[in-house]
N, C-alpha and C. Protein backbone atom coordinates (compact mmCIF):
# COMPACT_ATOMS: atom_id res chain seq x y z
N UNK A 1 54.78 80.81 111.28
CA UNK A 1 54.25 81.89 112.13
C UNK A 1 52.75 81.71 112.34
N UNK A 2 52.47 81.65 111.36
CA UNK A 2 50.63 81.03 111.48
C UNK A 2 50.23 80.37 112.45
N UNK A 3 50.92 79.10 112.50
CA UNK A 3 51.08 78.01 113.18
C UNK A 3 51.01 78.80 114.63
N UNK A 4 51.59 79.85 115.01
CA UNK A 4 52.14 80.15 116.67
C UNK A 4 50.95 80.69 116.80
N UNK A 5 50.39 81.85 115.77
CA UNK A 5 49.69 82.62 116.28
C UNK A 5 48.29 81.72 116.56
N UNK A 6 48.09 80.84 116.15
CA UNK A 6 46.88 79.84 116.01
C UNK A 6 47.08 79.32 117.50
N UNK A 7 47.97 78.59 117.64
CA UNK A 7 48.04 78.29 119.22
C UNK A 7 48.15 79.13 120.21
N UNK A 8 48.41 80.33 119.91
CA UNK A 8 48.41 81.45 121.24
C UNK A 8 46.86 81.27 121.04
N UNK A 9 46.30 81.90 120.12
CA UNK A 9 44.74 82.41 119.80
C UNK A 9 43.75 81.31 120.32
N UNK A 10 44.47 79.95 120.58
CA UNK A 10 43.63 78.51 121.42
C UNK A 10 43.61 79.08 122.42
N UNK A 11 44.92 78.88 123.50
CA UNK A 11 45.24 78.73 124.15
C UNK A 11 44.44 80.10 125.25
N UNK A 12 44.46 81.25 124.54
CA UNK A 12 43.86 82.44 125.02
C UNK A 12 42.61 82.04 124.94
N UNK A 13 41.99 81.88 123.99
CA UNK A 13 40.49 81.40 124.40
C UNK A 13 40.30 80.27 125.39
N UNK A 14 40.81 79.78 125.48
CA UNK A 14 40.91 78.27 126.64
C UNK A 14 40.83 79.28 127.97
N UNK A 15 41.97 80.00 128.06
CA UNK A 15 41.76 80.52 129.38
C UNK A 15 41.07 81.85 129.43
N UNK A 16 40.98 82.42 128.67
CA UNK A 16 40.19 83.96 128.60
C UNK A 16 38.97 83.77 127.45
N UNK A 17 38.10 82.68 127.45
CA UNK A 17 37.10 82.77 126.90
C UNK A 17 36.09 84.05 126.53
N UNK A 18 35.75 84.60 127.51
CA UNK A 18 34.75 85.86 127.91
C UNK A 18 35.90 87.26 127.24
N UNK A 19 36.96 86.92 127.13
CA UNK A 19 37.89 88.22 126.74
C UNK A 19 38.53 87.73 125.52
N UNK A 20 38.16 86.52 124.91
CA UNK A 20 38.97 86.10 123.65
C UNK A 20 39.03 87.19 122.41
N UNK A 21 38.20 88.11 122.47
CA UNK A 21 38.15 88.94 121.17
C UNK A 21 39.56 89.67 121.32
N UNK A 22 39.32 90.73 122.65
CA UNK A 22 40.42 91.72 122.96
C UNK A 22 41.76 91.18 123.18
N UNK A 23 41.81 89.71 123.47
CA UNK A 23 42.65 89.02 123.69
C UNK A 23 43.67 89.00 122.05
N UNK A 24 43.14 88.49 121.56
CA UNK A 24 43.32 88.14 119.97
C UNK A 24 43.61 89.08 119.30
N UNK A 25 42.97 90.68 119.86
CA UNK A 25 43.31 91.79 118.86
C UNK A 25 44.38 92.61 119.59
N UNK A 26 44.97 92.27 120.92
CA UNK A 26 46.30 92.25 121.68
C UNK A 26 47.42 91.48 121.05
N UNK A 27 47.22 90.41 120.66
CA UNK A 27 48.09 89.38 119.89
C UNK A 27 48.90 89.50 118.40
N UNK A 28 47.77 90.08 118.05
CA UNK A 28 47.63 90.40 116.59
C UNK A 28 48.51 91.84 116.51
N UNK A 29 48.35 92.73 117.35
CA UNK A 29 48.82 93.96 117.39
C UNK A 29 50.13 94.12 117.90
N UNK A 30 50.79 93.44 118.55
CA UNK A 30 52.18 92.43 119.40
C UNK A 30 52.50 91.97 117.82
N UNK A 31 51.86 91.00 117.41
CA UNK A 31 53.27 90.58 116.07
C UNK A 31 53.04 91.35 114.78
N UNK A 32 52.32 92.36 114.78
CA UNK A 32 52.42 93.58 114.60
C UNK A 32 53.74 94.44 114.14
């Protein structure tokens, strides 16, 4: 699971750099 959330958490910063925080604390709150 680590593993996924690590590559979403790239992958979101790759494309949502400027929003990576809120991005990440969307993610986090989803596998939640």
């Amino acid at each position: 699971m680590d593993f996924i959330v690590n590559e979403i958490k790239s992958m979101a910063e790759a494309k949502y750099p400027t929003h990576s925080a809120k991005g990440i604390s969307e993610i986090n709150f989803r596998l939640d």
